[in-house]
N, C-alpha and C. Protein backbone atom coordinates (compact mmCIF):
# COMPACT_ATOMS: atom_id res chain seq x y z
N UNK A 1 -11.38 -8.16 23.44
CA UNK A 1 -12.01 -7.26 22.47
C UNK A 1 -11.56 -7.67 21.07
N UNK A 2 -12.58 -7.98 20.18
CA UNK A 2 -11.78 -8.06 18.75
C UNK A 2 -12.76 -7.38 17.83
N UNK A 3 -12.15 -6.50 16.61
CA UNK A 3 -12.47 -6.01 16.26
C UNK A 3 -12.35 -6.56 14.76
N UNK A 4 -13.56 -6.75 13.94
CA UNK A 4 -13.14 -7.48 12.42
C UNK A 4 -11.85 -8.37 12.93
N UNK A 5 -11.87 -9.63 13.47
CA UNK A 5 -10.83 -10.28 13.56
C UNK A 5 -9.72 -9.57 13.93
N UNK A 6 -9.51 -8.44 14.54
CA UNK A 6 -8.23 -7.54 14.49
C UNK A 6 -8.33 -8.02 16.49
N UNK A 7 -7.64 -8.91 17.02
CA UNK A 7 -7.19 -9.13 18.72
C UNK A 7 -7.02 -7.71 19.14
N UNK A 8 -7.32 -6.99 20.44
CA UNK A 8 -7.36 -5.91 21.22
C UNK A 8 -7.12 -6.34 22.49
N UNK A 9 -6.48 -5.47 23.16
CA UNK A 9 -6.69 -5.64 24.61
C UNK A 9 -8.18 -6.12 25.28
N UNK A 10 -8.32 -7.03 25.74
CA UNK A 10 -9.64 -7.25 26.21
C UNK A 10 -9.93 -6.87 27.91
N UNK A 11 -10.00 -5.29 27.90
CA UNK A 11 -10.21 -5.03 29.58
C UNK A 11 -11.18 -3.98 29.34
N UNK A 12 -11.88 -3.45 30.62
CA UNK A 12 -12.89 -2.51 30.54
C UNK A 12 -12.32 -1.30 30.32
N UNK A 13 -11.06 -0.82 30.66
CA UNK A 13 -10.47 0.73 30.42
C UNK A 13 -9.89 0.38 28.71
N UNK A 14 -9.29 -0.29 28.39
CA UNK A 14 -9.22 -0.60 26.90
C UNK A 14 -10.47 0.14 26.12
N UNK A 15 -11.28 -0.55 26.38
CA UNK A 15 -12.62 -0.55 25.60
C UNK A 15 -13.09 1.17 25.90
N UNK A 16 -13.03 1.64 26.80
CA UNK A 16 -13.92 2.45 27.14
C UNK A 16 -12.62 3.78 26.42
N UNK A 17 -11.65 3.63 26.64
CA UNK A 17 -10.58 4.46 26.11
C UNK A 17 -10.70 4.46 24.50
N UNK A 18 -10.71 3.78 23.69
CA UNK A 18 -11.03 3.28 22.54
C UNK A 18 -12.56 4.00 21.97
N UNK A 19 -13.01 4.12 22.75
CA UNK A 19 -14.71 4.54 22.51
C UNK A 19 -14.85 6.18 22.72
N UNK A 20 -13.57 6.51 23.32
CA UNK A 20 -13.30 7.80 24.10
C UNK A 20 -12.56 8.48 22.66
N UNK A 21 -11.66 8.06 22.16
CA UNK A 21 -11.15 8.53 21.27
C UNK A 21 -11.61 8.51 19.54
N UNK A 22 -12.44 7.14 19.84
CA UNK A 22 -12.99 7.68 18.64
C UNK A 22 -14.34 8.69 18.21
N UNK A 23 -14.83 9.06 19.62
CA UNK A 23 -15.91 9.99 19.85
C UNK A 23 -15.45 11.51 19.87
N UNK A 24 -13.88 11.27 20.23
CA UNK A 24 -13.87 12.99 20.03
C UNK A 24 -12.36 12.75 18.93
N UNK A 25 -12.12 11.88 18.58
CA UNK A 25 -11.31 12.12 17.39
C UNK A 25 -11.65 12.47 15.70
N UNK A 26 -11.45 13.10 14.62
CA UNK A 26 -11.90 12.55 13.41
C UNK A 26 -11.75 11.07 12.88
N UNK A 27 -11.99 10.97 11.87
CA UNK A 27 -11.86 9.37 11.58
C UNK A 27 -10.32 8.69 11.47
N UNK A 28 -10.00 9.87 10.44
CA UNK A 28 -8.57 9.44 10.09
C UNK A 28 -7.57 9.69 10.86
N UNK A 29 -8.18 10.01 12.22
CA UNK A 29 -6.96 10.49 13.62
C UNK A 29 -7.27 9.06 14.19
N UNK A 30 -8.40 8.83 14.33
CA UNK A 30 -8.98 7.63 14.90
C UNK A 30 -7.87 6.22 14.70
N UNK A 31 -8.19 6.25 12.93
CA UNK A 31 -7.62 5.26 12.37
C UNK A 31 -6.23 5.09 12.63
N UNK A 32 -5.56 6.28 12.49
CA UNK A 32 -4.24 6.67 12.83
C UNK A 32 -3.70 5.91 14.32
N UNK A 33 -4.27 6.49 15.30
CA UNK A 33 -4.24 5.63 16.66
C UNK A 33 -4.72 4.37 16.99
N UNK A 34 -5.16 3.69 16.19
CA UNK A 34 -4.92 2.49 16.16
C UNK A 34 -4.02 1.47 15.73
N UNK A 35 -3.78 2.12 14.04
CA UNK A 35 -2.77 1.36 13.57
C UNK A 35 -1.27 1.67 14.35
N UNK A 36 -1.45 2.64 14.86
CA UNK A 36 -0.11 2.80 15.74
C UNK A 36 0.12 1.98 16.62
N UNK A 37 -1.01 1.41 17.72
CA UNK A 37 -0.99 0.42 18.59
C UNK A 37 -0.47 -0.81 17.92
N UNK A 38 -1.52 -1.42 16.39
CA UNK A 38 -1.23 -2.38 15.61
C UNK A 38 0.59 -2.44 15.37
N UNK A 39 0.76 -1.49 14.54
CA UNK A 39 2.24 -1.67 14.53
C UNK A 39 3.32 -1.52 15.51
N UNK A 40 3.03 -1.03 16.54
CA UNK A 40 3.96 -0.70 17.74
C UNK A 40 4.05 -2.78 18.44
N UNK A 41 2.57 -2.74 18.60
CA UNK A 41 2.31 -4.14 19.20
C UNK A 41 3.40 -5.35 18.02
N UNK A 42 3.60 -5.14 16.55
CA UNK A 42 4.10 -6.10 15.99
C UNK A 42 5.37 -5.60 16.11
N UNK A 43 5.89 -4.38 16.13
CA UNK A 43 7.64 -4.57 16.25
C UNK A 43 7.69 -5.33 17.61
N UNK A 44 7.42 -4.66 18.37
CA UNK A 44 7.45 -5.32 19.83
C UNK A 44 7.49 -6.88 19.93
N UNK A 45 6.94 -7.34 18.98
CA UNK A 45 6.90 -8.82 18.98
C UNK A 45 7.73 -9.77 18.21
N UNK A 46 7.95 -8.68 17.06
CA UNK A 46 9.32 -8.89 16.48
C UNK A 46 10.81 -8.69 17.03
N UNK A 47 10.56 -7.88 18.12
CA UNK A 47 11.88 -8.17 18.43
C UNK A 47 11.94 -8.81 20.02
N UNK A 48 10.91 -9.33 19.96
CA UNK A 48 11.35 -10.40 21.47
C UNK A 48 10.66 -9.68 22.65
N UNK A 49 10.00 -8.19 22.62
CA UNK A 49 10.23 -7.46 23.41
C UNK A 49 8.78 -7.74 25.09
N UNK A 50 9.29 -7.99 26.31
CA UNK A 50 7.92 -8.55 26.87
C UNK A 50 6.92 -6.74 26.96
N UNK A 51 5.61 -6.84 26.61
CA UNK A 51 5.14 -5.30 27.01
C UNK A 51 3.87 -5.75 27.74
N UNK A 52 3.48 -4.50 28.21
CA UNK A 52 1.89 -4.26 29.00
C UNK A 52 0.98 -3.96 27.55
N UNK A 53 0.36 -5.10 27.53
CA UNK A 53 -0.20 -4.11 26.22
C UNK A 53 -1.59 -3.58 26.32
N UNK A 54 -2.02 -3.93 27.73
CA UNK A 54 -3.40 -2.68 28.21
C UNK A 54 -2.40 -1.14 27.92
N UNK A 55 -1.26 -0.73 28.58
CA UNK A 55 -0.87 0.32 28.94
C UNK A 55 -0.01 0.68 27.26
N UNK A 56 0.14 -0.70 26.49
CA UNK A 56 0.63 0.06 25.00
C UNK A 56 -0.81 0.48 24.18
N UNK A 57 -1.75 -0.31 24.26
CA UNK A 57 -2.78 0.27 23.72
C UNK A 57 -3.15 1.47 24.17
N UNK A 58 -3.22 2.11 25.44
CA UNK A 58 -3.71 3.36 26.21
C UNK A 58 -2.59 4.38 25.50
N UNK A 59 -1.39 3.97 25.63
CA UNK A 59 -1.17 5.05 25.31
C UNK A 59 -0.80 5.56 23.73
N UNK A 60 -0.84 4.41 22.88
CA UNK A 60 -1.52 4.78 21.62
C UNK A 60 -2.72 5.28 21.24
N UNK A 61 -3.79 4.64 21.78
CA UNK A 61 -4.89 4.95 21.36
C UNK A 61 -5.77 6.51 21.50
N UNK A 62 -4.57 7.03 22.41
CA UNK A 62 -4.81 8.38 23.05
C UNK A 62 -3.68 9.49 22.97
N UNK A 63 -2.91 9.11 22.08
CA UNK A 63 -1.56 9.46 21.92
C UNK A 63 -1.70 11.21 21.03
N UNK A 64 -2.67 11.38 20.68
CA UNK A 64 -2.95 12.64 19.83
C UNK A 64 -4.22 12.77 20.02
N UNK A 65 -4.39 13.33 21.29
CA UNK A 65 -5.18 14.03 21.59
C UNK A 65 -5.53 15.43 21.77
N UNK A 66 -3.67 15.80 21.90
CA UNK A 66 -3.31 16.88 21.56
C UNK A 66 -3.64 17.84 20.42
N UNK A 67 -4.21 16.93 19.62
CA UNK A 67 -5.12 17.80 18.13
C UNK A 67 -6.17 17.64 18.12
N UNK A 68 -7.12 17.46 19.30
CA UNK A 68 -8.16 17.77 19.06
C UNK A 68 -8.62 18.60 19.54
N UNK A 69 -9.61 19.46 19.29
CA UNK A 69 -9.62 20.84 19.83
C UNK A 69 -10.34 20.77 21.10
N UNK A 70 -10.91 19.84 21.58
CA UNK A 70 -10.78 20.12 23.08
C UNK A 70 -10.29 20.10 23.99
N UNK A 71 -8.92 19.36 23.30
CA UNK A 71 -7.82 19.26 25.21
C UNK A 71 -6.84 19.97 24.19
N UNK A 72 -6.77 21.35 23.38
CA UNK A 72 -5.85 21.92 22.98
C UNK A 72 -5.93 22.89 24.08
N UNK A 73 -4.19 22.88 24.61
CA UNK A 73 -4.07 24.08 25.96
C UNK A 73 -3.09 24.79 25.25
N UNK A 74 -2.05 24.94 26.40
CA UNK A 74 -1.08 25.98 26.12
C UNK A 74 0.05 25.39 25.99
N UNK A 75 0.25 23.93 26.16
CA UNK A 75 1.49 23.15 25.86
C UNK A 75 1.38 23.13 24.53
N UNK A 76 2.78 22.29 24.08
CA UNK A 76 2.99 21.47 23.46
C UNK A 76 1.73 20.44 23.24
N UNK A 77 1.57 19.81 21.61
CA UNK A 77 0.47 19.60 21.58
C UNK A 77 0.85 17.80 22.38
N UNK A 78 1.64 17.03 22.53
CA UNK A 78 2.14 15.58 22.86
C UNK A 78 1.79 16.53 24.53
N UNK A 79 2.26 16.82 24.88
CA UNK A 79 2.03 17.34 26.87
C UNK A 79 0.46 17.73 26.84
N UNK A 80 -0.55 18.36 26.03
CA UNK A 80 -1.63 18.62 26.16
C UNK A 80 -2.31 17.00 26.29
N UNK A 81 -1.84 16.29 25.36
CA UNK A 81 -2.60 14.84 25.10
C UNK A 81 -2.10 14.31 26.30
N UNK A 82 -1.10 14.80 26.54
CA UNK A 82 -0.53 13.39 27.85
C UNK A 82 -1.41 13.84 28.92
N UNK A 83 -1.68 14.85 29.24
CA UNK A 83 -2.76 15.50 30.43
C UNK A 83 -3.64 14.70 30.04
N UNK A 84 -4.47 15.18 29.07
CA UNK A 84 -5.84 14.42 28.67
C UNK A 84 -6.04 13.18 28.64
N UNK A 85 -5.02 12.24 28.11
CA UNK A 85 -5.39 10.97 28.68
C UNK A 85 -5.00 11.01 30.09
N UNK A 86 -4.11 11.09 30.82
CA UNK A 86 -4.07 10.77 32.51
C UNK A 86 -5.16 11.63 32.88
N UNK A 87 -5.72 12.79 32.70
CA UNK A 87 -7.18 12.87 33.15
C UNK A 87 -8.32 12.03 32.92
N UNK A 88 -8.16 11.56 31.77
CA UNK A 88 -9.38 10.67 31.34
C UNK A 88 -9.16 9.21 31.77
N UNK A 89 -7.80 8.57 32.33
CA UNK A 89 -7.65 7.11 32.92
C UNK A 89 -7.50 7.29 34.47
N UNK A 90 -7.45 8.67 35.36
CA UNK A 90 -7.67 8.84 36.65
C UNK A 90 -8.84 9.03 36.65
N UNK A 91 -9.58 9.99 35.97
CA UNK A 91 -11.54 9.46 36.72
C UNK A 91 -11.80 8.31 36.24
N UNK A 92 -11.28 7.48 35.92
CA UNK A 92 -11.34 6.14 35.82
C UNK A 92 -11.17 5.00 36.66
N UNK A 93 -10.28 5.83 37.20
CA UNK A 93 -9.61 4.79 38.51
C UNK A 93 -8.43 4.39 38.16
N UNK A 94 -7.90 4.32 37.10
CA UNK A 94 -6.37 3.72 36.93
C UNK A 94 -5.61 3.81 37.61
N UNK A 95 -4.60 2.82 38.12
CA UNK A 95 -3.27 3.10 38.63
C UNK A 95 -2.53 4.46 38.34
N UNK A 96 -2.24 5.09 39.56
CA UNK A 96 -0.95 6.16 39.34
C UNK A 96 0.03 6.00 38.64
N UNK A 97 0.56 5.03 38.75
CA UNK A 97 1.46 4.21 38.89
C UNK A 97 1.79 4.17 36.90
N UNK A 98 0.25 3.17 36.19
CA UNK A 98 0.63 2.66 35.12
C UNK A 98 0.25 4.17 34.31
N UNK A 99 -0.42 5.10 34.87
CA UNK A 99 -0.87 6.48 34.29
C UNK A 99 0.64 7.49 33.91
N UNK A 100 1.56 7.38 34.98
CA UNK A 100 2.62 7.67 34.57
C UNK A 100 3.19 7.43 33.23
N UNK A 101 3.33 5.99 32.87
CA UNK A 101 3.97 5.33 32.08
C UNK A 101 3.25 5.82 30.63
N UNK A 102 1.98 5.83 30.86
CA UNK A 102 1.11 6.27 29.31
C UNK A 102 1.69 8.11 29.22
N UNK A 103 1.07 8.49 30.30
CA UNK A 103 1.22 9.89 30.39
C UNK A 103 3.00 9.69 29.68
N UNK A 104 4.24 9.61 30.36
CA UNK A 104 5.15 9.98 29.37
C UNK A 104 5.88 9.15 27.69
N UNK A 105 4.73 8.36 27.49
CA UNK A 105 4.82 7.43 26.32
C UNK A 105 4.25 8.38 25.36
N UNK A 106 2.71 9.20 25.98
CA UNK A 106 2.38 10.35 24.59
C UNK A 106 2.82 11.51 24.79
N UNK A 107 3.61 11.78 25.95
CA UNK A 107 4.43 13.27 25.89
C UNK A 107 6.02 12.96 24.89
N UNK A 108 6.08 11.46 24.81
CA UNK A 108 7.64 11.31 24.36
C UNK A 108 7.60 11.00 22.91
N UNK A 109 6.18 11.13 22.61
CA UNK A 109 6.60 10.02 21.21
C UNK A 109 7.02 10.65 19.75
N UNK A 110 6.96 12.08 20.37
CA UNK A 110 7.93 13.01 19.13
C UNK A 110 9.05 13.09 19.07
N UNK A 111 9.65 12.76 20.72
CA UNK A 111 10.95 13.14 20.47
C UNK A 111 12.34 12.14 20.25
N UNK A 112 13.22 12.55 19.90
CA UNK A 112 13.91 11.49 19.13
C UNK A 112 15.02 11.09 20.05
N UNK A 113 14.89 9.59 20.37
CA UNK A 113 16.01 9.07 20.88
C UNK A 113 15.53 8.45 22.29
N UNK A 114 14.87 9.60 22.82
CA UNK A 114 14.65 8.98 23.93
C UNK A 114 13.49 7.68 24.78
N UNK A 115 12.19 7.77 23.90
CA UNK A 115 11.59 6.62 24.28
C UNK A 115 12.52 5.31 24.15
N UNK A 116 13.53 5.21 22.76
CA UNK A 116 13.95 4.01 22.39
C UNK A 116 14.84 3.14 23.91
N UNK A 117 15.03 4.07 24.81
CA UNK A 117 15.78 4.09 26.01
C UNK A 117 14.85 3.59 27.27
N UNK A 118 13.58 3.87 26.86
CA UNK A 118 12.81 3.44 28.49
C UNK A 118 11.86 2.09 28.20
N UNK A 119 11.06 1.90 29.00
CA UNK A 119 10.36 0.91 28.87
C UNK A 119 9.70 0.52 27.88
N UNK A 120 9.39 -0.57 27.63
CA UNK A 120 8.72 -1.30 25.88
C UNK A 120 7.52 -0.70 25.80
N UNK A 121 6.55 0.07 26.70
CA UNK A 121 5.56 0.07 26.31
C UNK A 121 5.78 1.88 25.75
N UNK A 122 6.64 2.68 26.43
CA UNK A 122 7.17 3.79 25.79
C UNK A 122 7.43 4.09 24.65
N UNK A 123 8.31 3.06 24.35
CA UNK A 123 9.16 2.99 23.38
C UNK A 123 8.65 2.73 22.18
N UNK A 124 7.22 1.88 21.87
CA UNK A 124 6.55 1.27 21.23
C UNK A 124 5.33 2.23 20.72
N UNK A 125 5.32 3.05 21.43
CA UNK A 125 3.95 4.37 21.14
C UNK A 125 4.98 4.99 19.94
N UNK A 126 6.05 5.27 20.43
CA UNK A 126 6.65 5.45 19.26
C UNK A 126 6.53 5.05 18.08
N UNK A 127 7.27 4.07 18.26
CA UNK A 127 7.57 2.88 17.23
C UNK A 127 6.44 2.88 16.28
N UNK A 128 5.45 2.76 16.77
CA UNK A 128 4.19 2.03 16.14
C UNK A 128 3.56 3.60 15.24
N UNK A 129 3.55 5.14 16.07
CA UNK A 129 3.07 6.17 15.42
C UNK A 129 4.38 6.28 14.37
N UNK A 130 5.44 6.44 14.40
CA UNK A 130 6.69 6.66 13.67
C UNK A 130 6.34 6.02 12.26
N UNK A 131 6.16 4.57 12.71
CA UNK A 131 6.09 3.88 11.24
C UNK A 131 4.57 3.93 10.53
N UNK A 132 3.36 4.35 11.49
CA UNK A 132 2.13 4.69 10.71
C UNK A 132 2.50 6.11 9.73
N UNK A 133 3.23 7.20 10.55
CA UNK A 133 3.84 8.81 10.05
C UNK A 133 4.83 8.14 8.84
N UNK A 134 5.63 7.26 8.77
CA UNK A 134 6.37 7.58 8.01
C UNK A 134 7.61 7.45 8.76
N UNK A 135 8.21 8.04 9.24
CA UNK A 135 9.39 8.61 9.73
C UNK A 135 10.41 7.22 10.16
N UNK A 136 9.58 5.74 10.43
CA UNK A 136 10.42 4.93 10.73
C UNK A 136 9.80 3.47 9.44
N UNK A 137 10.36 2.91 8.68
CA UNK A 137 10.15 2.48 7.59
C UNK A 137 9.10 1.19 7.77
N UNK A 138 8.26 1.15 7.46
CA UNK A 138 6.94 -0.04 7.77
C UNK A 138 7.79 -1.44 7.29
N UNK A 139 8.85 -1.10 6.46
CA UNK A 139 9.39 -2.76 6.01
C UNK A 139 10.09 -3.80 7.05
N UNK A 140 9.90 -2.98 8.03
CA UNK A 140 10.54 -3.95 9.28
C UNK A 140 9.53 -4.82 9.83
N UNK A 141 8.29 -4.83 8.97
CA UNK A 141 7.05 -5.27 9.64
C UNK A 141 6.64 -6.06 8.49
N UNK A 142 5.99 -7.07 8.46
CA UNK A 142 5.67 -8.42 7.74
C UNK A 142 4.54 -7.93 7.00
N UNK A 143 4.88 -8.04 5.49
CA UNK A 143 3.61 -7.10 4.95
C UNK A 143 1.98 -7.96 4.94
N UNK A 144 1.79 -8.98 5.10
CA UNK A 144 0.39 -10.01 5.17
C UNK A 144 -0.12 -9.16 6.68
N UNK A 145 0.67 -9.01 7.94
CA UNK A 145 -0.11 -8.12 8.90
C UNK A 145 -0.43 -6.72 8.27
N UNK A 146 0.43 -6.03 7.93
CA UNK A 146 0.20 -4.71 7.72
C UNK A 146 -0.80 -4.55 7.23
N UNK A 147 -1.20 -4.88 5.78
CA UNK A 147 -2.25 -5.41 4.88
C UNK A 147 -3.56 -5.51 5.66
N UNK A 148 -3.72 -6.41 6.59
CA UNK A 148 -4.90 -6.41 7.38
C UNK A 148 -5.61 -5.45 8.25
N UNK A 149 -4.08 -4.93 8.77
CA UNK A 149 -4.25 -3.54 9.81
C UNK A 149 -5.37 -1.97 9.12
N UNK A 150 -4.24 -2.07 7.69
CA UNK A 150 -4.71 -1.08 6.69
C UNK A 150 -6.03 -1.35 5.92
N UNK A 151 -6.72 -2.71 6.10
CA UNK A 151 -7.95 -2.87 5.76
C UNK A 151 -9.04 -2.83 6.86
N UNK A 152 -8.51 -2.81 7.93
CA UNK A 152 -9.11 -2.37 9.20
C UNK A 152 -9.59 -1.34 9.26
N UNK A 153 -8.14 -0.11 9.23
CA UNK A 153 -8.31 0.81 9.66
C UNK A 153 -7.45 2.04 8.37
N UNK A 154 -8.43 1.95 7.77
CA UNK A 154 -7.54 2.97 6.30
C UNK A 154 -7.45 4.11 6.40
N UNK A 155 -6.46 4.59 5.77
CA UNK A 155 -5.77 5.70 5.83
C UNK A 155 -6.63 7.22 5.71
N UNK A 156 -7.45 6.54 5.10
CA UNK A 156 -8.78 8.22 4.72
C UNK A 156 -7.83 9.38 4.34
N UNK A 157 -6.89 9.33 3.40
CA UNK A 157 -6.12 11.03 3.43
C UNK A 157 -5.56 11.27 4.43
N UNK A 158 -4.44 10.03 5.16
CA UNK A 158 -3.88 10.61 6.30
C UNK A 158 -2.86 11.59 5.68
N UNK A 159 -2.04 11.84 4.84
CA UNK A 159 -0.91 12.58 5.27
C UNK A 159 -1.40 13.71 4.98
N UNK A 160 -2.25 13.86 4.05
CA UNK A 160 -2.85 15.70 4.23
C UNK A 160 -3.41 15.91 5.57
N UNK A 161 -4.35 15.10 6.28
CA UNK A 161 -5.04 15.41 7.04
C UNK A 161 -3.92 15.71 8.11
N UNK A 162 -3.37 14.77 8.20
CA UNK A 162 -2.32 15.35 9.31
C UNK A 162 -1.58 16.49 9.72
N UNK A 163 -1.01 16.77 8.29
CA UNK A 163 -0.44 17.68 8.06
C UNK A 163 -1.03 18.98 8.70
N UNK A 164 -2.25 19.00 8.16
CA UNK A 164 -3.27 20.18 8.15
C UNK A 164 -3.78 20.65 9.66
N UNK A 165 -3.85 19.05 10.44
CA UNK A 165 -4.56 19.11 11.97
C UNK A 165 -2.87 19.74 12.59
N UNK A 166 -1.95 19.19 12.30
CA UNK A 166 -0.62 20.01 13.24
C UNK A 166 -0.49 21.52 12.83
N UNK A 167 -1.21 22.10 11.29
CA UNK A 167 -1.01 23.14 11.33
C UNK A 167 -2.06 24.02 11.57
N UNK A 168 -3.02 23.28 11.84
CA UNK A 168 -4.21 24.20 12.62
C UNK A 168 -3.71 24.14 14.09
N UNK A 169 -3.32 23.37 14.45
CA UNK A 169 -2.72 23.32 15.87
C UNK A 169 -1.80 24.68 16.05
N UNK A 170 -1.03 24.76 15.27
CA UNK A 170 0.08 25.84 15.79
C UNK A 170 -0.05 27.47 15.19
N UNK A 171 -1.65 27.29 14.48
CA UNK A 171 -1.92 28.52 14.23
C UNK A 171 -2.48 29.07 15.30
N UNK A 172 -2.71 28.48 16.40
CA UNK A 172 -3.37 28.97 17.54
C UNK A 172 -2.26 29.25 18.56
N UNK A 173 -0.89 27.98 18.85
CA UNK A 173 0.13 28.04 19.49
C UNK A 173 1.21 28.38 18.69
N UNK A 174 1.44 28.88 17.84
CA UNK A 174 3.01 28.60 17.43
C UNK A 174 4.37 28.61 18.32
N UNK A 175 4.34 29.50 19.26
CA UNK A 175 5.32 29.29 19.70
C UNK A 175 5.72 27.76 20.61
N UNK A 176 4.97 26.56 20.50
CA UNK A 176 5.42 25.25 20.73
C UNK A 176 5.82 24.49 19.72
N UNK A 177 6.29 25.15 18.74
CA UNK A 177 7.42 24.28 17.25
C UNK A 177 8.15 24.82 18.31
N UNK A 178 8.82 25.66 18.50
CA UNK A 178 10.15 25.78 19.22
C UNK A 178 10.86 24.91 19.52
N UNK A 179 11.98 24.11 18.60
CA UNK A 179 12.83 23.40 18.80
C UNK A 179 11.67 21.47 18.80
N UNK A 180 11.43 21.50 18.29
CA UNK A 180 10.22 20.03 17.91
C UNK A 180 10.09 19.93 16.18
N UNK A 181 9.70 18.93 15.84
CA UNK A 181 9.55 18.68 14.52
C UNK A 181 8.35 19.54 13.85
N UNK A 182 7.55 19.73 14.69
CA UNK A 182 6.13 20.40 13.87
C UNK A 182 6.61 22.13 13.38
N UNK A 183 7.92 22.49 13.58
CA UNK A 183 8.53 23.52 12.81
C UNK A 183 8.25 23.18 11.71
N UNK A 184 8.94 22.38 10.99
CA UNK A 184 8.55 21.70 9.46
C UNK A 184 7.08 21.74 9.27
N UNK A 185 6.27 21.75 9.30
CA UNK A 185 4.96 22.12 9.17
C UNK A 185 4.60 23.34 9.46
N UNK A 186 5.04 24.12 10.19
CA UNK A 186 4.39 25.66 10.28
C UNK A 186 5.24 26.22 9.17
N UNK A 187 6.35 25.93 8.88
CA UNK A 187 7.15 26.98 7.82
C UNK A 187 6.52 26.36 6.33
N UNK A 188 6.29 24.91 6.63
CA UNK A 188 5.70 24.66 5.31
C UNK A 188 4.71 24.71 4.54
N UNK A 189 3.75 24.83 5.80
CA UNK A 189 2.00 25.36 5.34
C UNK A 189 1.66 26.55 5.80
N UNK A 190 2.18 27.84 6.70
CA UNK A 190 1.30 28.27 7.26
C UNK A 190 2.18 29.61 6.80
N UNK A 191 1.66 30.79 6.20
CA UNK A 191 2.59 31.80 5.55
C UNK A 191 2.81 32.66 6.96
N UNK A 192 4.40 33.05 6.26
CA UNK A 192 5.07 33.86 6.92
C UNK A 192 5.28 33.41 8.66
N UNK A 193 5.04 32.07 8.89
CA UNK A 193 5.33 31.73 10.04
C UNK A 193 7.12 31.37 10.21
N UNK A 194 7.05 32.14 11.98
CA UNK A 194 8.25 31.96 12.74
C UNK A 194 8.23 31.77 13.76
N UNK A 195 9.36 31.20 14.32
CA UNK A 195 9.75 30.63 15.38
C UNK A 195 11.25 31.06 15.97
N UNK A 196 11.43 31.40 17.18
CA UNK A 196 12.71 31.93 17.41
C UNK A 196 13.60 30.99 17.36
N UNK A 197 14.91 31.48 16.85
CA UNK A 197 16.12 30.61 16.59
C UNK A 197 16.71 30.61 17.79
N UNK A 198 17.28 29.31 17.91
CA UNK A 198 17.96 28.65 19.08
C UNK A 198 19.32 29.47 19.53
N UNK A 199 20.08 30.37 18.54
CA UNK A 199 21.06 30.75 18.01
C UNK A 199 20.74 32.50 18.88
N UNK A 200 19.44 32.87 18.21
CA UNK A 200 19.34 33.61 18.78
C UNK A 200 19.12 33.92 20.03
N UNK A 201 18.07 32.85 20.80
CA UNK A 201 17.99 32.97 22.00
C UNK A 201 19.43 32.89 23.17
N UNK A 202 20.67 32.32 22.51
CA UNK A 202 21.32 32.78 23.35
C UNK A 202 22.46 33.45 23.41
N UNK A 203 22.43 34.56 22.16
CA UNK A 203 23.07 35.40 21.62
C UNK A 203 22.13 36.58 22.50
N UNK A 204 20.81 36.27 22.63
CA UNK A 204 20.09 37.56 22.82
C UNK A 204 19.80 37.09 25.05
N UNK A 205 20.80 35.65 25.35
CA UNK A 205 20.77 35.82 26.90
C UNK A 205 20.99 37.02 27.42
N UNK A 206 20.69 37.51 28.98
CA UNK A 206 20.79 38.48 29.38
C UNK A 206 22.51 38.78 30.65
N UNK A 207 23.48 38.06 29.50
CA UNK A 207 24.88 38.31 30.38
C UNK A 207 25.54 38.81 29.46
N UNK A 208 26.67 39.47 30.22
CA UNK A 208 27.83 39.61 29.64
C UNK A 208 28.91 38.82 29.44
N UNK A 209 29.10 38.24 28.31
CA UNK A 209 30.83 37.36 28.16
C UNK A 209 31.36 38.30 27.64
């Protein structure tokens, strides 16, 4: 599959996953999940690392699905997406097997510490959304690729938009900031929002010390 000169996984669930997300994603979510694959795929290569990259593309490319309002459930919005893609690569036919591996690559890729610990293609959904978000520094990445990626697939107003899709997200759920990063976004956009303190919950357990 190549896209404007941009190399892709070239398989039929690639393609059809890819076509899946950008039909029910917005643009700049779209764009977002790609360049995540893009950059996940170049650390990975920068540091030696061997990956599946049908199963790193899958589970980037589907990695926030969790904000879109049709596979918004009652999880966490990373566990809503991880359903939705392993629903959408089992009526497919996919391996159990490699469905696992996607399924906990977009349930993990918020949380900190632990993808960096499991398999490259885990670890790399990370990697690759982290440094599209911000949160892990793009200079570890050769700026002549980046450059290309971002003329590929541009930013359209990602950090408002983002911002805005996690806090429409948790105006419906709030109680899944609970102890996750998207706290910082409900206290920061959404008035008078709370979330129970960790402090409290076990001050307010039901024993006696």
């Amino acid at each position: 599959m190549n896209i404007r000169d941009m190399e892709l996984p070239d398989t039929e669930v690639c393609s059809a996953s890819m076509e899946f997300a950008r039909d029910v994603s917005p643009p700049f979510l779209f764009n977002h999940v790609m360049r995540s694959f893009a950059f996940g795929r170049m650390a990975g290569q920068g540091r030696g690392l061997e990956m599946d990259e049908e199963m790193l593309f899958l589970g980037s490319v589907l990695h926030d699905l969790g904000l879109v309002k049709d596979f918004i459930k009652e999880d966490r919005f990373e566990i809503d997406g991880a359903d939705a893609a392993a629903d959408f690569l089992s009526r497919r036919g996919y391996p159990d097997r490699k469905i696992q591996v996607v399924w906990d690559a977009i349930a993990l890729h918020t949380t900190p510490g632990v993808p960096q610990r499991k398999q490259p293609e885990i670890a790399l959904v990370q990697l690759g959304a982290g440094i599209d978000v911000g949160v892990v520094p793009v200079a570890m990445l050769a700026e002549e690729p980046v450059a290309r990626v971002l003329e590929h697939y541009p930013r359209l107003g990602f950090k408002h938009a983002m911002l805005e899709a996690v806090a429409d997200m948790l105006k419906e759920k709030p109680y899944t900031a609970d102890g996750n990063f998207s706290r910082d976004i409900g206290e920061r956009l959404i008035r008078d929002f709370q979330v129970r303190n960790f402090c409290d919950a076990v001050h307010g357990a039901h024993f006696h010390d």
